[in-house]
PDB file of N, CA and C in Angstrom:
ATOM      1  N   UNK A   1      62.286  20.777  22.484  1.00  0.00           N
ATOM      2  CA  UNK A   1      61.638  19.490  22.298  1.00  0.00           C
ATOM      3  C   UNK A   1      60.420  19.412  23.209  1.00  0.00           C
ATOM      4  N   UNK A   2      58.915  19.200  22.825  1.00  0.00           N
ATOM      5  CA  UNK A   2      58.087  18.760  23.520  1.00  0.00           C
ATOM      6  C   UNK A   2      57.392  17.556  23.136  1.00  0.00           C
ATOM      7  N   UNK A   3      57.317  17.031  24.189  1.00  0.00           N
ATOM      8  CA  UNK A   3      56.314  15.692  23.207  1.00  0.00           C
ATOM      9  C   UNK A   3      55.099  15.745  23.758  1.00  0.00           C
ATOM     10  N   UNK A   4      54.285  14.935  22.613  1.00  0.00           N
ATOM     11  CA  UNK A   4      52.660  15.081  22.089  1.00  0.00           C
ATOM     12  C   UNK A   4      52.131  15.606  23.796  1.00  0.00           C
ATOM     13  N   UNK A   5      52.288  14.652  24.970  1.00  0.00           N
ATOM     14  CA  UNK A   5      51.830  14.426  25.828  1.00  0.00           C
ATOM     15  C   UNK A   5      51.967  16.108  26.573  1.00  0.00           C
ATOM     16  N   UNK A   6      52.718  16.896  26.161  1.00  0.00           N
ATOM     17  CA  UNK A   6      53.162  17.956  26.881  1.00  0.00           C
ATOM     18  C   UNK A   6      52.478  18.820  25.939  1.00  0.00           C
ATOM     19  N   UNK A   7      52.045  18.434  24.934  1.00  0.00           N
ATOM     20  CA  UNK A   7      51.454  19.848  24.043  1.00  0.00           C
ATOM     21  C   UNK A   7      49.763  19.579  24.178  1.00  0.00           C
ATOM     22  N   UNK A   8      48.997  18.106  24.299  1.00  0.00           N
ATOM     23  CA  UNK A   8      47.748  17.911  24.960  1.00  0.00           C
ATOM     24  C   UNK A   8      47.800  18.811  26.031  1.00  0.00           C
ATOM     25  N   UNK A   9      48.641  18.445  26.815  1.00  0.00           N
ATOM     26  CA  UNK A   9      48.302  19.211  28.233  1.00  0.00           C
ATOM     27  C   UNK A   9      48.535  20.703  27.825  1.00  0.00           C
ATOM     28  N   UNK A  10      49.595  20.791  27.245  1.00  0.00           N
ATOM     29  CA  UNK A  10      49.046  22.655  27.159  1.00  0.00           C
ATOM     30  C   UNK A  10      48.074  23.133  26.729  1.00  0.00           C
ATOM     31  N   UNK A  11      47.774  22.681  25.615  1.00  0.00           N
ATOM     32  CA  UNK A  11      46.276  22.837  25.014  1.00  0.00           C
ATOM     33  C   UNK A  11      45.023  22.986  25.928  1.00  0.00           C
ATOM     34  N   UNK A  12      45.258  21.993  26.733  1.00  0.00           N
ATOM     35  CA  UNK A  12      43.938  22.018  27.590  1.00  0.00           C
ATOM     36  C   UNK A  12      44.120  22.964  28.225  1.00  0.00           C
ATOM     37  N   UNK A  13      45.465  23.038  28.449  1.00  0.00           N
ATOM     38  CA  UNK A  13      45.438  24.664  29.773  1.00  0.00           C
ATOM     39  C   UNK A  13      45.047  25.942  29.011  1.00  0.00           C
ATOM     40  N   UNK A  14      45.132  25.879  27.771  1.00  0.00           N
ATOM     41  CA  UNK A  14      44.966  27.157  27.238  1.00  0.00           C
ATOM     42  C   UNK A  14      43.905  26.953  26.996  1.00  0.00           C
ATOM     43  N   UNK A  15      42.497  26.224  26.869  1.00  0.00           N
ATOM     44  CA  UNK A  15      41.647  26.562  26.583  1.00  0.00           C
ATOM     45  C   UNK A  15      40.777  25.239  25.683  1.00  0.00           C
ATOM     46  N   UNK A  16      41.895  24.732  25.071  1.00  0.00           N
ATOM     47  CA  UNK A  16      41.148  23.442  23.735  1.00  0.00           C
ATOM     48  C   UNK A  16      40.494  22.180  24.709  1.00  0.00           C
ATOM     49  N   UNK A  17      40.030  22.304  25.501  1.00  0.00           N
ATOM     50  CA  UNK A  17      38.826  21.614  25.984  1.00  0.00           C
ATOM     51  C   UNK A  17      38.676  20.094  25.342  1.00  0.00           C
ATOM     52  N   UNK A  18      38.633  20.571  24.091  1.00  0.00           N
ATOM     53  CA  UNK A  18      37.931  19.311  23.170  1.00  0.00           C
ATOM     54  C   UNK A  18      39.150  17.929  23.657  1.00  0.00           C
ATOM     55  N   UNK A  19      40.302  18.062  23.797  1.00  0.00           N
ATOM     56  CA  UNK A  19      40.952  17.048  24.184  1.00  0.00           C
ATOM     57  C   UNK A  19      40.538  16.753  24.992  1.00  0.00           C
ATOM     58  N   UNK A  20      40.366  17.009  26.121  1.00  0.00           N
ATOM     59  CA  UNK A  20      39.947  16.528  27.129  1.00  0.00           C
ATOM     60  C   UNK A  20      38.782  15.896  27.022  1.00  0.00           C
ATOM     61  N   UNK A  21      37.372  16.184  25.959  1.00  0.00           N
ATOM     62  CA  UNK A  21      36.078  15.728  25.934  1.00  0.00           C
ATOM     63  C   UNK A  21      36.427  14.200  25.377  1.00  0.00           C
ATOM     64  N   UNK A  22      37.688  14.140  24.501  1.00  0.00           N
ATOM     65  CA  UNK A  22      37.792  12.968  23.590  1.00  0.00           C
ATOM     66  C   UNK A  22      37.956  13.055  22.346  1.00  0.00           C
ATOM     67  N   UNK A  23      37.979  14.545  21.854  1.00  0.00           N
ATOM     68  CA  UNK A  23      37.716  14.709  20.052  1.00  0.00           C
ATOM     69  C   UNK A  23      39.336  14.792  19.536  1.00  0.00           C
ATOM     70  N   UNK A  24      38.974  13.803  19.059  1.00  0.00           N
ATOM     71  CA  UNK A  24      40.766  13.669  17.773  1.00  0.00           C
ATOM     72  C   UNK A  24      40.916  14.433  17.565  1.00  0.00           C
ATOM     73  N   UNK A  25      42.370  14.213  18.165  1.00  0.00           N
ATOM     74  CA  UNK A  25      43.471  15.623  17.543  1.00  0.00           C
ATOM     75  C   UNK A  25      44.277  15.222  16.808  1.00  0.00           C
ATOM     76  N   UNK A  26      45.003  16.122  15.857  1.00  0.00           N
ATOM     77  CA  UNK A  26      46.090  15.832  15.348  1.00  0.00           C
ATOM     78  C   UNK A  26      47.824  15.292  16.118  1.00  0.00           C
ATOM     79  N   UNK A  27      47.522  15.948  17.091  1.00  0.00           N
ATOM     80  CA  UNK A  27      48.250  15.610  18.141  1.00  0.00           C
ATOM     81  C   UNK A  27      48.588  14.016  18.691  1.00  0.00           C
ATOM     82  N   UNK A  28      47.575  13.027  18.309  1.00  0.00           N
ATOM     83  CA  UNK A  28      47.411  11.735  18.304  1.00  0.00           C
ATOM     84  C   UNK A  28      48.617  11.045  17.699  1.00  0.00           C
ATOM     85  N   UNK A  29      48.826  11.852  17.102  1.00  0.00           N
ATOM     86  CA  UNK A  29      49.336  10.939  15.672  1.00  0.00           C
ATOM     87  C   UNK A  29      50.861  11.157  15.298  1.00  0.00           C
ATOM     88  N   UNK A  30      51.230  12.319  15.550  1.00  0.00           N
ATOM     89  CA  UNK A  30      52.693  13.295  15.344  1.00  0.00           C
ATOM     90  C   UNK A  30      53.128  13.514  16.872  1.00  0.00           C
ATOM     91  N   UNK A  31      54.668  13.795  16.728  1.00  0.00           N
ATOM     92  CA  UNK A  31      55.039  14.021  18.067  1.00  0.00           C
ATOM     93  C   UNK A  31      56.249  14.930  17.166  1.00  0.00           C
ATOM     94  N   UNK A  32      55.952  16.154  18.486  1.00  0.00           N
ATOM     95  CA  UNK A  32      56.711  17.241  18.439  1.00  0.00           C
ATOM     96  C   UNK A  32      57.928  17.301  18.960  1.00  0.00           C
ATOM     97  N   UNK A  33      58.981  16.763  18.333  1.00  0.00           N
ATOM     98  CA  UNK A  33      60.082  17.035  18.716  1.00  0.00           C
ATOM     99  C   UNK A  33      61.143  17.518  18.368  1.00  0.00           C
ATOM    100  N   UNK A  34      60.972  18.402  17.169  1.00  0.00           N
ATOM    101  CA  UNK A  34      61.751  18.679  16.679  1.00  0.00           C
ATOM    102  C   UNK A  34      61.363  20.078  16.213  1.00  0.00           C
ATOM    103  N   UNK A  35      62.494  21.140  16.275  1.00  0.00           N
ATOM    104  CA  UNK A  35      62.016  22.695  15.553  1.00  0.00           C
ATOM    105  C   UNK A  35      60.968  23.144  16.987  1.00  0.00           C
ATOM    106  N   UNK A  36      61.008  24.588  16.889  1.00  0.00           N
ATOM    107  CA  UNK A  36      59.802  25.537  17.413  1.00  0.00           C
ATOM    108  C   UNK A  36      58.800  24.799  17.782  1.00  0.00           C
ATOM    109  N   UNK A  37      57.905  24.980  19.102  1.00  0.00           N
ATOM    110  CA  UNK A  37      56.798  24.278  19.561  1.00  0.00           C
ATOM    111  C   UNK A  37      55.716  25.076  18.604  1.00  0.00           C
ATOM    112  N   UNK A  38      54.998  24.421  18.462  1.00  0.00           N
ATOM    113  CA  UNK A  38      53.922  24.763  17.599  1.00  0.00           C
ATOM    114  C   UNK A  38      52.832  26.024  18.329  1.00  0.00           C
ATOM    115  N   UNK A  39      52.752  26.999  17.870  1.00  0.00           N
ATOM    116  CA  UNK A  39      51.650  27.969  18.508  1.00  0.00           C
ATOM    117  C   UNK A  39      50.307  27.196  18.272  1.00  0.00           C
ATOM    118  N   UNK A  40      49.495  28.109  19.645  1.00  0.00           N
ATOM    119  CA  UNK A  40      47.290  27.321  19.153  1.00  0.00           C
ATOM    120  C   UNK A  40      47.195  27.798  17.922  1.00  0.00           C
ATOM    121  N   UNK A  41      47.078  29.136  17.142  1.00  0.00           N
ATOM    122  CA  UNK A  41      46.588  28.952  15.917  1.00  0.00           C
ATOM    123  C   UNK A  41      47.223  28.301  14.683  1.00  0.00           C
ATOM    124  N   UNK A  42      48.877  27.905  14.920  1.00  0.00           N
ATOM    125  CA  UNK A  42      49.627  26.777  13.897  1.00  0.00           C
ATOM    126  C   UNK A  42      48.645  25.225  13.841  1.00  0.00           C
ATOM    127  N   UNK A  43      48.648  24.921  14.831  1.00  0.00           N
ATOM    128  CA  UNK A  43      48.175  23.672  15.348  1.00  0.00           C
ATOM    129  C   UNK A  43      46.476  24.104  14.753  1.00  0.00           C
ATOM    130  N   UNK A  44      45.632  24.679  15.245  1.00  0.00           N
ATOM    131  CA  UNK A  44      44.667  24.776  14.726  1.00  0.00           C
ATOM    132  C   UNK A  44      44.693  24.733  13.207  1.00  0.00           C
ATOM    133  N   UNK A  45      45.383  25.622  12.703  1.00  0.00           N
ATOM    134  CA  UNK A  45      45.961  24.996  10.988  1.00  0.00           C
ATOM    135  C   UNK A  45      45.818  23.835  10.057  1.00  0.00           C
ATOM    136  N   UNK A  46      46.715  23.118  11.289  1.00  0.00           N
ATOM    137  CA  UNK A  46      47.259  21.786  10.715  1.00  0.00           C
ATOM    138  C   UNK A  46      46.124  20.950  10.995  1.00  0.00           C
ATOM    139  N   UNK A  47      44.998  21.008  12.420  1.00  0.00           N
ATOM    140  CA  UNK A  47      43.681  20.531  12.029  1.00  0.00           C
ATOM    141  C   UNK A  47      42.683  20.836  11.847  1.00  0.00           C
ATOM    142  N   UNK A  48      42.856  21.793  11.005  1.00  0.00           N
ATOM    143  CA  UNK A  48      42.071  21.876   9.568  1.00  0.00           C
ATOM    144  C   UNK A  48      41.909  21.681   9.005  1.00  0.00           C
ATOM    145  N   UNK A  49      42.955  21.373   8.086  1.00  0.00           N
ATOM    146  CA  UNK A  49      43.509  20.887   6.898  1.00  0.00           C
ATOM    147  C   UNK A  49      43.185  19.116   7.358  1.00  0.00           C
ATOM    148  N   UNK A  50      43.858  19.140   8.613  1.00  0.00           N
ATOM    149  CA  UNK A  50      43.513  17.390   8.673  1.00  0.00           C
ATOM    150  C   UNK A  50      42.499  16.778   8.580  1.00  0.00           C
ATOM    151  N   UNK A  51      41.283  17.606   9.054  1.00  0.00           N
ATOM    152  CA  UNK A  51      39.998  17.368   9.326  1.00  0.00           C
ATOM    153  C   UNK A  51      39.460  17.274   7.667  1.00  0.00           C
ATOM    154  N   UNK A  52      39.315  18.099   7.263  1.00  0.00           N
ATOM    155  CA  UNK A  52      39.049  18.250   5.713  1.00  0.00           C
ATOM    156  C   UNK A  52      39.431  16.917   5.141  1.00  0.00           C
ATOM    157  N   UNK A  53      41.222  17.169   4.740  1.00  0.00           N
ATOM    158  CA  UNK A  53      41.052  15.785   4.076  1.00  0.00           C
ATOM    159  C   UNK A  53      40.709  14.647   4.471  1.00  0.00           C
ATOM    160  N   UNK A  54      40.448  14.621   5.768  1.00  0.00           N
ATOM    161  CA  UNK A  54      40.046  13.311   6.643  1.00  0.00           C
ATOM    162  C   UNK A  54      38.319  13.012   5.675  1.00  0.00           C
ATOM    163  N   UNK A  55      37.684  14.368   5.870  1.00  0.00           N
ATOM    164  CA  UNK A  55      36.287  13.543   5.456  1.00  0.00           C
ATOM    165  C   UNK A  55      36.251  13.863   3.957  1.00  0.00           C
ATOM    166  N   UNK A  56      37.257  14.607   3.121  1.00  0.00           N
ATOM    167  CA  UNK A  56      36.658  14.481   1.669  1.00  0.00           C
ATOM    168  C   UNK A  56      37.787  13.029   0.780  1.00  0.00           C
ATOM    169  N   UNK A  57      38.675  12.694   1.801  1.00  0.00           N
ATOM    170  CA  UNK A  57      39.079  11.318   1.409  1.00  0.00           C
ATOM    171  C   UNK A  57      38.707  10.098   1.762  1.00  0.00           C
ATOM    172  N   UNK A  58      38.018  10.398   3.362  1.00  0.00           N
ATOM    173  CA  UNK A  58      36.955   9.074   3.730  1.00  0.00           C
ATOM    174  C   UNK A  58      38.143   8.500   4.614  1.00  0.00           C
ATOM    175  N   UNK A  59      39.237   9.231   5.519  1.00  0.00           N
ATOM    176  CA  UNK A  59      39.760   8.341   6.177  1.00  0.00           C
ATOM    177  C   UNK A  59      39.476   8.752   7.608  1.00  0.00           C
ATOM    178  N   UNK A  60      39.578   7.474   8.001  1.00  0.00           N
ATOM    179  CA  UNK A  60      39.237   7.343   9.960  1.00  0.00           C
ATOM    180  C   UNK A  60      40.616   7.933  10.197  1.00  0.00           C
ATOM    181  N   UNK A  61      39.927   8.923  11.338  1.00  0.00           N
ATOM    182  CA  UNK A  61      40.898   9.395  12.198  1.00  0.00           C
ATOM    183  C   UNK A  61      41.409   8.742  12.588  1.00  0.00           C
ATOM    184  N   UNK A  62      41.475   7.097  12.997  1.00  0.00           N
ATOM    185  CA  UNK A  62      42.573   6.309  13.456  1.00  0.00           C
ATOM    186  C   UNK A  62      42.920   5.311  13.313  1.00  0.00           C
ATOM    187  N   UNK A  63      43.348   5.834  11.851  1.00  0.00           N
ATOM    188  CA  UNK A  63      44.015   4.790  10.715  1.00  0.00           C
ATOM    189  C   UNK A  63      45.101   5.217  11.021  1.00  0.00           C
ATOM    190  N   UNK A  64      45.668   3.884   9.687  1.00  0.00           N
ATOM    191  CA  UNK A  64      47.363   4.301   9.984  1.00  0.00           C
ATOM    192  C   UNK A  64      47.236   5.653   8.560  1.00  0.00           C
ATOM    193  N   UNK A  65      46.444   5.364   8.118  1.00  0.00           N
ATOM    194  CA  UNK A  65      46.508   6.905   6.662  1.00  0.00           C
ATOM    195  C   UNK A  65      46.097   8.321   6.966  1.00  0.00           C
ATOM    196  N   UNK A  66      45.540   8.019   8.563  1.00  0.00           N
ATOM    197  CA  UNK A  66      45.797   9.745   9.366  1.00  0.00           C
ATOM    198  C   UNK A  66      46.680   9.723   9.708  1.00  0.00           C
ATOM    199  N   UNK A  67      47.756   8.418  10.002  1.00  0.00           N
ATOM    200  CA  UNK A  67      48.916   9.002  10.861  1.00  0.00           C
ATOM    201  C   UNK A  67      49.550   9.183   9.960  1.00  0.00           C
ATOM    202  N   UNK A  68      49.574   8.870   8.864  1.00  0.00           N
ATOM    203  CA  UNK A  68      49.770   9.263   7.629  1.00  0.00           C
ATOM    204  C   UNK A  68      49.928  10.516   7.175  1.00  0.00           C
ATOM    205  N   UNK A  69      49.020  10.656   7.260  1.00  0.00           N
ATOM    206  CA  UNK A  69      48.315  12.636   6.748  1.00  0.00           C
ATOM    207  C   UNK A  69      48.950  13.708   7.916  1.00  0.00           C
ATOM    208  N   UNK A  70      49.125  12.902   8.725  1.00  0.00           N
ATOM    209  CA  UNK A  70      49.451  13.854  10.136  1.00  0.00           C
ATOM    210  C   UNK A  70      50.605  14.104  10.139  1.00  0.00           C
ATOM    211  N   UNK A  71      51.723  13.128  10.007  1.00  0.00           N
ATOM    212  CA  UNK A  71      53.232  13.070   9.815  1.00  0.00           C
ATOM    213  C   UNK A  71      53.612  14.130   8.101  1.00  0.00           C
ATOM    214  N   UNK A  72      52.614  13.861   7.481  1.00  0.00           N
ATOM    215  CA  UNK A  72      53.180  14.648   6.196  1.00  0.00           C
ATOM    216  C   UNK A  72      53.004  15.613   6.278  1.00  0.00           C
ATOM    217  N   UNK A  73      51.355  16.251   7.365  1.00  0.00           N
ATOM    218  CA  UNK A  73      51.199  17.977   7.187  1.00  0.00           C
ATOM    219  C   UNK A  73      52.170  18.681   8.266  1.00  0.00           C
ATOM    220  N   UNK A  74      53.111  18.108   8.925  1.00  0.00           N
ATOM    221  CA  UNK A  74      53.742  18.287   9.900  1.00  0.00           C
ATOM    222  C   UNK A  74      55.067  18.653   9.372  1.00  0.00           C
ATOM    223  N   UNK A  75      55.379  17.992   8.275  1.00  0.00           N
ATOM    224  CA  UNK A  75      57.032  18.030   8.007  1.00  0.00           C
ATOM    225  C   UNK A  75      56.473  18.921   6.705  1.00  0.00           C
ATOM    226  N   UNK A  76      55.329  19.067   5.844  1.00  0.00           N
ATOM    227  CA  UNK A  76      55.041  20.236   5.239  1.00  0.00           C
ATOM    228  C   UNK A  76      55.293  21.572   5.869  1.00  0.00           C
ATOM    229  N   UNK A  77      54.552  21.724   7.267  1.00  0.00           N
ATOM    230  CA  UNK A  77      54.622  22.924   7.807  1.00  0.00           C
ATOM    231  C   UNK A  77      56.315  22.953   8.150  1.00  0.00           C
ATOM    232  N   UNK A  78      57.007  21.899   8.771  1.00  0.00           N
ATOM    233  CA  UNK A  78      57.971  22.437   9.291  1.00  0.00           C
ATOM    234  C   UNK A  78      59.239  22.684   7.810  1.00  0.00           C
ATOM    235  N   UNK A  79      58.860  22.330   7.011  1.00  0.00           N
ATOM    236  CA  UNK A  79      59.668  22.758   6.244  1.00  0.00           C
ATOM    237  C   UNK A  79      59.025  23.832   5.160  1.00  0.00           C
ATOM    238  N   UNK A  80      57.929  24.678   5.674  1.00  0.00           N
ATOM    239  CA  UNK A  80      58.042  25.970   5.278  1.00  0.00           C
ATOM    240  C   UNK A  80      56.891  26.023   4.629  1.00  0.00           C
ATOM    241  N   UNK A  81      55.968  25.301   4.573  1.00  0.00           N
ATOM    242  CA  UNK A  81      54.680  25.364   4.063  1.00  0.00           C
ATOM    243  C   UNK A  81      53.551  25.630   4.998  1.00  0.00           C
ATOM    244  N   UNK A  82      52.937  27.163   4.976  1.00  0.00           N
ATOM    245  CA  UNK A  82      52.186  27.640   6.166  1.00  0.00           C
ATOM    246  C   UNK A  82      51.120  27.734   5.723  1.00  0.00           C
ATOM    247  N   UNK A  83      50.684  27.927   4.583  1.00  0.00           N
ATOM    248  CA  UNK A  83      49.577  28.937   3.655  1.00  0.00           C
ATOM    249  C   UNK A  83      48.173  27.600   3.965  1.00  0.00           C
ATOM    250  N   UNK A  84      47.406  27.639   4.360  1.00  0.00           N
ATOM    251  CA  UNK A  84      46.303  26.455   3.938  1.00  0.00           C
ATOM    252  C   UNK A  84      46.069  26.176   2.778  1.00  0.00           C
ATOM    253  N   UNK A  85      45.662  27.010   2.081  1.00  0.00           N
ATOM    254  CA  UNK A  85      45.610  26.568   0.555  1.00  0.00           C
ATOM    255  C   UNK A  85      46.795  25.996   0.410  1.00  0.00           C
ATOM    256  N   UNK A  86      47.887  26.030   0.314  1.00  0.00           N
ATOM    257  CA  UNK A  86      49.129  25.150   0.115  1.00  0.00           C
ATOM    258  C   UNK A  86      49.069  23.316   0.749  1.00  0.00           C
ATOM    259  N   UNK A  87      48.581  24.050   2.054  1.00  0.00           N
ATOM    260  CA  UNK A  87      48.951  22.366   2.403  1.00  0.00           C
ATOM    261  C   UNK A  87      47.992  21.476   2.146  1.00  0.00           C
ATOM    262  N   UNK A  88      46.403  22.062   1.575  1.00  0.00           N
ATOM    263  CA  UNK A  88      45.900  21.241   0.963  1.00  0.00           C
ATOM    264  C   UNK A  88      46.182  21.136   0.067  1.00  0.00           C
ATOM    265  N   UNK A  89      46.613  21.520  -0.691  1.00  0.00           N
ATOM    266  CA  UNK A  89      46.705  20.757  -2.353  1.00  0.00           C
ATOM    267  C   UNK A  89      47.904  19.906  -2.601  1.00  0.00           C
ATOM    268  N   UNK A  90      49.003  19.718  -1.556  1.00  0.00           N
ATOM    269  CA  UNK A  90      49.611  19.653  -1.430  1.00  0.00           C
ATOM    270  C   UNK A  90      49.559  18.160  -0.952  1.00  0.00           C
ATOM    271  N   UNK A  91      48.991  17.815   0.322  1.00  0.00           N
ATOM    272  CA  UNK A  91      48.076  16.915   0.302  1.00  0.00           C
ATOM    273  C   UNK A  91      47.488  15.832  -0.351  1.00  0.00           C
ATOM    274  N   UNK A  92      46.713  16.820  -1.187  1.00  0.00           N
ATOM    275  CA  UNK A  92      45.799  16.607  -2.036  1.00  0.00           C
ATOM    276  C   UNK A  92      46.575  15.270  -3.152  1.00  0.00           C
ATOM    277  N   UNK A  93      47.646  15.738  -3.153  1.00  0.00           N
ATOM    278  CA  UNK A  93      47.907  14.694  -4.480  1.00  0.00           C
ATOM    279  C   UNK A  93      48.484  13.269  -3.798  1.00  0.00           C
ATOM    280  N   UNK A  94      48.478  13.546  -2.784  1.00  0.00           N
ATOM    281  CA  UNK A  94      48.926  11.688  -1.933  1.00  0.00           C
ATOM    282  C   UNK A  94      47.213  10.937  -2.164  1.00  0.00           C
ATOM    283  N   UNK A  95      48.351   9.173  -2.307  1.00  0.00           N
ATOM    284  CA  UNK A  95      47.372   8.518  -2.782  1.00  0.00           C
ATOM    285  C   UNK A  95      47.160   7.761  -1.526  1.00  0.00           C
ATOM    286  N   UNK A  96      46.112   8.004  -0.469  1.00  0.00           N
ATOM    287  CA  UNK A  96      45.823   7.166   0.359  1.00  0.00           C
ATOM    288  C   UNK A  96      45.064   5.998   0.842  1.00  0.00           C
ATOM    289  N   UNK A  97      46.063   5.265   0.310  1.00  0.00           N
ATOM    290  CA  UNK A  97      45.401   3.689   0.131  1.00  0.00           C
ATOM    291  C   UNK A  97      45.641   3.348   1.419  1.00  0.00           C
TER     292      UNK A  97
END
């Protein structure tokens, strides 16, 4: 079990900077507590994919429809969906009103 607050801070120790500058993470939004801690390039993954649909659906990073997007690409990955192409399209078909 780690939570969000313990995986920011690792991040920064390993290198992802950008938290620390202020740039939204996916990490905001989901909390890790459950299953395998997430590796940097899993997590880099998942905001990818977040980032994307964030600007080709037009939602603010800090809405409740990222925490939205964040909680679903999360329980996508943890239940076995790794592929990017997968978790966008996958995604893709939620209606985020």
């Amino acid at each position: 079990m780690i939570p969000s607050q313990l995986v920011k801070l690792c991040l920064v120790m390993l290198g992802y900077h950008s938290i620390a500058r202020g740039r939204f993470m996916i990490t905001e939004h989901v909390s890790f507590t459950s299953g395998d801690p997430l590796q940097p390039e899993e997590l880099d993954l998942l905001q990818r994919v977040f980032d994307l649909t964030c600007a080709e659906v037009g939602i603010e990073k800090k809405s409740r429809q990222a925490e939205g997007l964040a909680a679903t690409l999360l329980k996508l990955f943890q239940s076995g969906t790794r592929d990017e192409r997968e978790l966008k399209a996958a995604v893709a078909k939620i209606d985020f009103i």
